[in-house]
Protein backbone atom coordinates (compact mmCIF):
# COMPACT_ATOMS: atom_id res chain seq x y z
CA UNK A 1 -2.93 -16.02 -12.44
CA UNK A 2 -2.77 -18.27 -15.23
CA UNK A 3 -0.32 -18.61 -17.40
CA UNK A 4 1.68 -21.05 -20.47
CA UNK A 5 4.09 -23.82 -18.66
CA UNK A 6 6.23 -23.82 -22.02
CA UNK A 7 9.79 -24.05 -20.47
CA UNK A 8 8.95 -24.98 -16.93
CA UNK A 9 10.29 -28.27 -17.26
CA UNK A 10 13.11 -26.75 -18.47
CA UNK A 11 13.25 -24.85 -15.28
CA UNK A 12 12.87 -27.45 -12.85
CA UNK A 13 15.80 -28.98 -14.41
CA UNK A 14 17.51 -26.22 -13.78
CA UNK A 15 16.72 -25.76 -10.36
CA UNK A 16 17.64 -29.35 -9.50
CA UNK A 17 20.87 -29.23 -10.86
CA UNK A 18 23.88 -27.83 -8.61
CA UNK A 19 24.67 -24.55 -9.62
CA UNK A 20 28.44 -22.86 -9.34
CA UNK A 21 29.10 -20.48 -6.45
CA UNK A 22 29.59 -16.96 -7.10
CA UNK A 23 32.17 -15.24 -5.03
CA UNK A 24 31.22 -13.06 -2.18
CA UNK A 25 27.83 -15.49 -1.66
CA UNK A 26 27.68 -18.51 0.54
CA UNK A 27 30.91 -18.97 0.56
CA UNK A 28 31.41 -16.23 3.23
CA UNK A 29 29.08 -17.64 5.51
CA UNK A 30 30.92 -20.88 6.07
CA UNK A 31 28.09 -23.33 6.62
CA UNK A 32 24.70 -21.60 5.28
CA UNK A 33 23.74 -23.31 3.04
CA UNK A 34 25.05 -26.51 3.23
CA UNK A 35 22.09 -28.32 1.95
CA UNK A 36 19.17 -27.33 -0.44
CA UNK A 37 16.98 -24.59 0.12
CA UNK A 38 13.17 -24.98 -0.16
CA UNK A 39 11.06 -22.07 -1.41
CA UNK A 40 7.27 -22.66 -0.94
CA UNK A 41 5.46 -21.00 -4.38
CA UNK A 42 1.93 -21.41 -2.96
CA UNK A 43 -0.04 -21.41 -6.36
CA UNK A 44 -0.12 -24.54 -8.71
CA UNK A 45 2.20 -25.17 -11.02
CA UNK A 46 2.42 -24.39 -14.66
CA UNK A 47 0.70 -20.40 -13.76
CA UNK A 48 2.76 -17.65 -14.29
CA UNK A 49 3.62 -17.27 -11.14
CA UNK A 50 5.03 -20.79 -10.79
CA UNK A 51 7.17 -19.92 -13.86
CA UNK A 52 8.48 -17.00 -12.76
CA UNK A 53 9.32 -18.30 -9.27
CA UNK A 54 10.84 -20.95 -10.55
CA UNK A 55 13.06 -18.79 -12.87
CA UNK A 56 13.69 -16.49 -10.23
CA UNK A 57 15.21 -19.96 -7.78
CA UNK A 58 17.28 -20.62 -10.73
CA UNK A 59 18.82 -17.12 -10.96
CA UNK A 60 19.02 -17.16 -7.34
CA UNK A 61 20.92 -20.62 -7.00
CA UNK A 62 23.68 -19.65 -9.23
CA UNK A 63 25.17 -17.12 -6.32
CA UNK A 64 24.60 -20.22 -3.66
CA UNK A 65 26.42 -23.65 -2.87
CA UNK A 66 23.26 -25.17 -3.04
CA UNK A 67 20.01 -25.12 -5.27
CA UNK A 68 16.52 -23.54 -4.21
CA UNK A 69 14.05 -25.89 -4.83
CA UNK A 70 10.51 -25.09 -5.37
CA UNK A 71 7.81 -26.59 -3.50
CA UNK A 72 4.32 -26.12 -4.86
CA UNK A 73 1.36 -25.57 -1.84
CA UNK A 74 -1.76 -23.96 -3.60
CA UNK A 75 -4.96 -23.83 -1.78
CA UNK A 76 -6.10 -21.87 1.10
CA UNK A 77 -6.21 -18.52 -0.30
CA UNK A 78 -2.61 -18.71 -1.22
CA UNK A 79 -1.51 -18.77 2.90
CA UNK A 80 -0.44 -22.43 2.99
CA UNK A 81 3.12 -21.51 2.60
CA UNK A 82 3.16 -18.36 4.84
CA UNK A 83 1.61 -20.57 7.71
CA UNK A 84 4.10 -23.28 7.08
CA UNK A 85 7.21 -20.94 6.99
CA UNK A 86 5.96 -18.93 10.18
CA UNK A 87 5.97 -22.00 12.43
CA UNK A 88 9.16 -23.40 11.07
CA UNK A 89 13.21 -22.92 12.47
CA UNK A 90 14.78 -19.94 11.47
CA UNK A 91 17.81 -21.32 9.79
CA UNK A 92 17.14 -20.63 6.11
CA UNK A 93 16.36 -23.71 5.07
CA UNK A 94 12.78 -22.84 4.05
CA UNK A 95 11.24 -19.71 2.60
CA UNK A 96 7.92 -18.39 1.08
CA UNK A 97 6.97 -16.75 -1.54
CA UNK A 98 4.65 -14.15 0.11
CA UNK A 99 1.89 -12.79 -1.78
CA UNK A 100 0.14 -9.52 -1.19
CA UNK A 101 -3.42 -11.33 -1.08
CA UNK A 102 -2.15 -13.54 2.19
CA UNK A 103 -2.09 -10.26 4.31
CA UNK A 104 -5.87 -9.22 3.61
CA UNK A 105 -6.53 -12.79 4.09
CA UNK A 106 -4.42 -13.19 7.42
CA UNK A 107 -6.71 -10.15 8.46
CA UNK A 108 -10.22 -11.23 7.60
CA UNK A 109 -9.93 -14.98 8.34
CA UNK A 110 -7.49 -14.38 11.75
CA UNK A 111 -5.22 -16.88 10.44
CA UNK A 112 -2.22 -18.52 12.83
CA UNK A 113 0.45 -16.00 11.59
CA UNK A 114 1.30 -12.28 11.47
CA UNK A 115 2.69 -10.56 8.85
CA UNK A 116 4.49 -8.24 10.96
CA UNK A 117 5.23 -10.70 13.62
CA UNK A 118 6.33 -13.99 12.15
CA UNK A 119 8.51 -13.15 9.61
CA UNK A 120 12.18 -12.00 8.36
CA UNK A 121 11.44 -10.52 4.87
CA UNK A 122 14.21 -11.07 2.36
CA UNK A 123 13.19 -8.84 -0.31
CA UNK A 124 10.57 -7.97 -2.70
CA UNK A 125 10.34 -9.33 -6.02
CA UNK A 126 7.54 -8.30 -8.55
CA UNK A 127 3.94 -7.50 -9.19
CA UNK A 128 1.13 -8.39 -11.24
CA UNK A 129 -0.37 -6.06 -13.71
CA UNK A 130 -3.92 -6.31 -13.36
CA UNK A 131 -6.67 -4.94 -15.93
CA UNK A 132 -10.44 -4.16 -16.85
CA UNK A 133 -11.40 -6.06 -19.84
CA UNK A 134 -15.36 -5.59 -21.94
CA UNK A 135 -16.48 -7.13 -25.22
CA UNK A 136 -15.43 -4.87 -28.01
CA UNK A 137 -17.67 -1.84 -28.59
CA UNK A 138 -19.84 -2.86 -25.11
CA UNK A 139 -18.71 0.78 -24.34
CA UNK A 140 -18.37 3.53 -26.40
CA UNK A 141 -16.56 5.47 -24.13
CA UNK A 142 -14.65 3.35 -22.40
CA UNK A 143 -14.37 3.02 -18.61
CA UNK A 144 -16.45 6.21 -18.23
CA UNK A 145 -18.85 4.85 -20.47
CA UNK A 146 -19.19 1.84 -18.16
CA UNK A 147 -19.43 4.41 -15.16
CA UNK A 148 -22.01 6.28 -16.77
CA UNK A 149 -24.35 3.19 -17.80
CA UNK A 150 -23.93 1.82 -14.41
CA UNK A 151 -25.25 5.02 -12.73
CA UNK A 152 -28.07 5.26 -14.95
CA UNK A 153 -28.95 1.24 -14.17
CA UNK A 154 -28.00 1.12 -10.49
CA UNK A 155 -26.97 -2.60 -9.79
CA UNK A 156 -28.05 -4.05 -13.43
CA UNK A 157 -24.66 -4.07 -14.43
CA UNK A 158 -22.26 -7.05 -13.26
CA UNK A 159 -18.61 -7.66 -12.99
CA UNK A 160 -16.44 -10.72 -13.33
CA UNK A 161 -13.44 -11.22 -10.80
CA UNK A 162 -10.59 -14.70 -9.60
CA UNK A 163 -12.49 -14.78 -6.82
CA UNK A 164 -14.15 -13.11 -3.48
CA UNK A 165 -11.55 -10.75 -2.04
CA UNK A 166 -8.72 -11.39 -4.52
CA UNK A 167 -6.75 -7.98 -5.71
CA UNK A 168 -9.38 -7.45 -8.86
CA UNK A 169 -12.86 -8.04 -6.92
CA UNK A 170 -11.44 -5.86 -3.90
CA UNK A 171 -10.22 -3.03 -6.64
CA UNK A 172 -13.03 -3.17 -8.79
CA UNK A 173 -15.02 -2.17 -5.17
CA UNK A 174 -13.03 0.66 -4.27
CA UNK A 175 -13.26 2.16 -7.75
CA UNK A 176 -17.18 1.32 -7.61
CA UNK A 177 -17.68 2.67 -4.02
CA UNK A 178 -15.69 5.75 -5.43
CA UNK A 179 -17.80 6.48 -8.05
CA UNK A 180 -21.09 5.84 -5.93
CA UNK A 181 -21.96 3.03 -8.61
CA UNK A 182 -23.77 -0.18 -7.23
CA UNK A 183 -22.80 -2.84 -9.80
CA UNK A 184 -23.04 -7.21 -8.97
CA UNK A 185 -19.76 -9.18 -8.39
CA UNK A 186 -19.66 -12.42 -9.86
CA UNK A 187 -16.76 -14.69 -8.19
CA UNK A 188 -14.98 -17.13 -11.09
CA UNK A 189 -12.06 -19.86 -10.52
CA UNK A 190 -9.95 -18.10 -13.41
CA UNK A 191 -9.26 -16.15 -16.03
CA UNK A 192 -11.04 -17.86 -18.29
CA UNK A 193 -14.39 -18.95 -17.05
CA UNK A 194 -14.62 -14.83 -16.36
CA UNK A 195 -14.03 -14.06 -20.07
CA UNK A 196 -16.21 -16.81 -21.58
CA UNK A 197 -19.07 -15.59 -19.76
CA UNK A 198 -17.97 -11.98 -20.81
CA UNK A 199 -17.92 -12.95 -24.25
CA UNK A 200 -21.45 -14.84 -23.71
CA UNK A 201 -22.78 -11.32 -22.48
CA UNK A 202 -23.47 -12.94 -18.77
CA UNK A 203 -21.46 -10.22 -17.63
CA UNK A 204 -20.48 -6.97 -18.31
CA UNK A 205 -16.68 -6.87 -17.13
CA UNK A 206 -14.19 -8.74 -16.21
CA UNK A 207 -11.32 -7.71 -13.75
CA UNK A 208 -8.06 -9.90 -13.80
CA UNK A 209 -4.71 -10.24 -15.59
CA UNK A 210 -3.09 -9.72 -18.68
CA UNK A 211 -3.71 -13.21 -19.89
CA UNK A 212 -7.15 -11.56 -21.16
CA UNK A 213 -4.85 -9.90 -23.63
CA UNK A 214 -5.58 -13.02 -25.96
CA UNK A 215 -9.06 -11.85 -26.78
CA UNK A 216 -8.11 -8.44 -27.15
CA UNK A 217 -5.25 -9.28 -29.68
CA UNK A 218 -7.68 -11.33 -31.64
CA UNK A 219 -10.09 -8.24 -31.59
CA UNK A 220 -12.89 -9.69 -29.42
CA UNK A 221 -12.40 -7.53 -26.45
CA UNK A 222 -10.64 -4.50 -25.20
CA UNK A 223 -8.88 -3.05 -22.16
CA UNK A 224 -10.94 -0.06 -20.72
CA UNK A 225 -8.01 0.44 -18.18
CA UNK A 226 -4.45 -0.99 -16.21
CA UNK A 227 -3.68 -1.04 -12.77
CA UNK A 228 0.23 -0.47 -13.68
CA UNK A 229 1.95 2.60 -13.27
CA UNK A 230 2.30 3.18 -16.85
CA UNK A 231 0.27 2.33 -19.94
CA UNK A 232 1.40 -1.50 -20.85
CA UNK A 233 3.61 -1.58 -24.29
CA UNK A 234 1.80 -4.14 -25.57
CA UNK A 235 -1.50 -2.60 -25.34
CA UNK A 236 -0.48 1.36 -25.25
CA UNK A 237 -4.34 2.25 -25.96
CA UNK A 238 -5.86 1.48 -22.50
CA UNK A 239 -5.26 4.37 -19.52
CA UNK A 240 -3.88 3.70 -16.45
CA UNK A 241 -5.93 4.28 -13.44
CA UNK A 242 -4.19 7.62 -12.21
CA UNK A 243 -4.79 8.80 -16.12
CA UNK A 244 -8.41 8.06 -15.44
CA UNK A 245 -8.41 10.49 -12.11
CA UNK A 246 -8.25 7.30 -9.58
CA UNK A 247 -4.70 8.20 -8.62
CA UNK A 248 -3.91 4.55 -7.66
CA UNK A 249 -1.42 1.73 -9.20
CA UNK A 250 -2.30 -1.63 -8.12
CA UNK A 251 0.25 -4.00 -8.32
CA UNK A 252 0.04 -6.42 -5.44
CA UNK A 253 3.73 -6.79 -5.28
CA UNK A 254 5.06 -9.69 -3.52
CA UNK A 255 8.14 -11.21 -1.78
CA UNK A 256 10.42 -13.49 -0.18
CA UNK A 257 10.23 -14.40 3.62
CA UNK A 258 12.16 -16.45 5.95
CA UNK A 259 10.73 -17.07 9.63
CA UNK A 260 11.09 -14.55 12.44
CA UNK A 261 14.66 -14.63 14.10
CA UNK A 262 16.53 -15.68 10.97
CA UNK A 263 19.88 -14.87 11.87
CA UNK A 264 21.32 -11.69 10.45
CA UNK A 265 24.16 -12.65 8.48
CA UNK A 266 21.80 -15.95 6.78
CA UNK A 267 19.37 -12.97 5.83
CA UNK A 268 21.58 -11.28 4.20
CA UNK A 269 23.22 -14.07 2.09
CA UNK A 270 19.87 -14.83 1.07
CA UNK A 271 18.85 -10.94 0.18
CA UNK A 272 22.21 -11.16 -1.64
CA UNK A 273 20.87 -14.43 -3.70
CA UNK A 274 17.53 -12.92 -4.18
CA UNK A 275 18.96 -9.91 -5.23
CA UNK A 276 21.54 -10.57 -7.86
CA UNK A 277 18.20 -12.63 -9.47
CA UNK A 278 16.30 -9.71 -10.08
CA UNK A 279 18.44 -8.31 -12.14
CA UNK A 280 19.27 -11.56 -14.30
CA UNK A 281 18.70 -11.39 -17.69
CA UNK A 282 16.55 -14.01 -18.21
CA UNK A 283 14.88 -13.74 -15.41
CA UNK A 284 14.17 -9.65 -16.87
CA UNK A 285 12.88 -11.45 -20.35
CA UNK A 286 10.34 -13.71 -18.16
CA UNK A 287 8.85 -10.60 -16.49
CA UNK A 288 8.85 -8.80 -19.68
CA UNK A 289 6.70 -11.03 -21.39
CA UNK A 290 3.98 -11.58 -18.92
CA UNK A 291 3.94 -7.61 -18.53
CA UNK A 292 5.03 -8.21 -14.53
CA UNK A 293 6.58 -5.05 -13.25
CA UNK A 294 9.42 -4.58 -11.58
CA UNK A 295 9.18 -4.26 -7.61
CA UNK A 296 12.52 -5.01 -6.36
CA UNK A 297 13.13 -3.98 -2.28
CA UNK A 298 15.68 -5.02 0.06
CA UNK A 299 14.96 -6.36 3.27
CA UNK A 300 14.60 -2.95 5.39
CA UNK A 301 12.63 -1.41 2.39
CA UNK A 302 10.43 -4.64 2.18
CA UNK A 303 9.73 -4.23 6.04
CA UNK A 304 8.60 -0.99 5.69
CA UNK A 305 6.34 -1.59 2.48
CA UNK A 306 4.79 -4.72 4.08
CA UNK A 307 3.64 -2.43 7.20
CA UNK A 308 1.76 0.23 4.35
CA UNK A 309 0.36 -2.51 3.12
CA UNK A 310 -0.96 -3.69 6.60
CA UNK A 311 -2.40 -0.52 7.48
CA UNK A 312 -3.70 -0.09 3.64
CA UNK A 313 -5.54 -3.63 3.75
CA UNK A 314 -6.85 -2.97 7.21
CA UNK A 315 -8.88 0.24 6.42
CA UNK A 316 -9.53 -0.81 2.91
CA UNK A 317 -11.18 -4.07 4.59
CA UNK A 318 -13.33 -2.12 7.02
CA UNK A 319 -14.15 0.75 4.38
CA UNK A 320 -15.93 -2.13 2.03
CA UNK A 321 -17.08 -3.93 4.59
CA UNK A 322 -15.53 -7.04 3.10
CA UNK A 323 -16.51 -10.67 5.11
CA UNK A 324 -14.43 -13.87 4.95
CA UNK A 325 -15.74 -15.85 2.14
């Protein structure tokens, strides 16, 4: 995702700078921590996901001894920190932000880790709100006027995703295959190369994230739906899916994980960290203005999500036939 770095210097200062300890946190553990922390954010800084990991290390240092510093680690399909983190000593000392798209990954590409098997999840943090975004008055009717033109033109009309397999191309072929339409996926590097050649008429859609809500505030496109649970404030007019019929949200939530065999009482001083972040103020204004929703878990409720989504990715992989690429 893309996103403004306004403040994330700001943020990195932060982050570097020794926070106070908060009673009840680190303290009762004795020795964890008694150095830094590392957290692996493995997306390039400066995206919205850099800023809001970064915010969320800052919250979560002020209950510690000891800062969590972020380490950026993009490439790879966003795995570079979940392969680090599974082959490294369970002490705490480094962690991984863990997003959803490194489990369908994992399981097309057989990568050297297991979701299930080489990790101690600390808890979950937030989500992405995705969207479908046309040039203004390309459909009359909306989303079921795109559904209806792309029956009548089977595979004439083309679609704009951040890439083979990412959360909007593999969502965009579910609803397709749903609908029996046949439409052509066209792969971009961002954001923005999808909506300039949206708004050049090269393609017909464009699946991806809220930062298209530039060209709909300046009237040039529209939202013909969101993947959140509910209808986004800031643009009430487009449905959700499950208004549409689709009974899906799609949120990709994604976490914190430690390596397997963390020991118990480390996990839980970080889950207690982690935790009392979520619910930090700023940390609440961040998510609010980049629409992220809120997708808190604790460790046992994290476990149990991460298996869903395991089984979810598997047969939604083998129902679309989806290949490595």
């Amino acid at each position: 995702m893309t996103g403004t770095a306004l403040g994330r210097r700001g943020l990195l200062a932060a982050t570097v700078a020794a926070p106070m300890v908060a009673p009840g946190l680190g303290q009762a553990q004795g020795a964890f921590p008694n150095k830094p922390i590392t957290l692996i954010v493995p997306f390039p800084p400066g995206g919205t996901t850099d800023i809001s990991m970064r915010a969320l290390a800052e919250a979560a240092s002020k209950q510690l001894p000891h800062p969590i510093m972020i380490d950026n680690k993009p490439g790879a399909a966003n795995t570079l920190g979940a392969a680090q983190v599974a082959r490294a000593r369970p002490d705490g000392y480094l962690l991984t932000q863990f997003p959803a798209s490194a489990i369908r990954v994992q399981i097309l590409q057989r990568l050297a880790y297991d979701t299930l098997r080489d990790f101690t999840p600390i808890a979950c943090i937030t989500g992405y709100p995705f969207v479908v975004a046309a040039n203004k008055g390309r459909f009359r009717d909306g989303w079921r006027g795109f559904i209806a033109e792309a029956k009548a033109n089977p595979g004439k009309l083309s679609y704009g995703s951040t890439g083979a397999n990412g959360t909007p191309h593999v969502t965009m072929a579910e609803l397709l295959q749903r609908e029996g339409v046949e439409c052509t996926h066209v792969p971009f590097r961002g954001d923005s190369d999808g909506s300039q050649a949206m708004l050049g008429g090269h393609i017909d859609l464009m699946a991806g994230s809220t930062s298209l809500g530039g060209l709909v505030d300046g009237g040039q496109a529209e939202f013909l739906n969101v993947w959140t649970p509910e209808r986004l404030t800031r643009w009430p007019d487009a449905p959700t899916l499950k208004e549409l019929g689709y009974g899906m949200t799609v949120t990709t939530p994604f976490g914190i994980m430690a390596p397997a065999g963390l020991d118990p009482a480390i996990a839980r001083t970080l889950h207690g960290a982690f935790a009392a972040a979520t619910r930090d103020q700023q940390f609440q204004d961040l998510l609010k203005r980049y629409d992220m929703i809120s997708e808190y878990r604790n460790s046992e409720d994290y476990t149990a999500l991460l298996r869903e989504m395991v089984q979810h990715e598997t047969a939604l992989i083998q129902r679309l036939g989806l290949r490595a690429g």
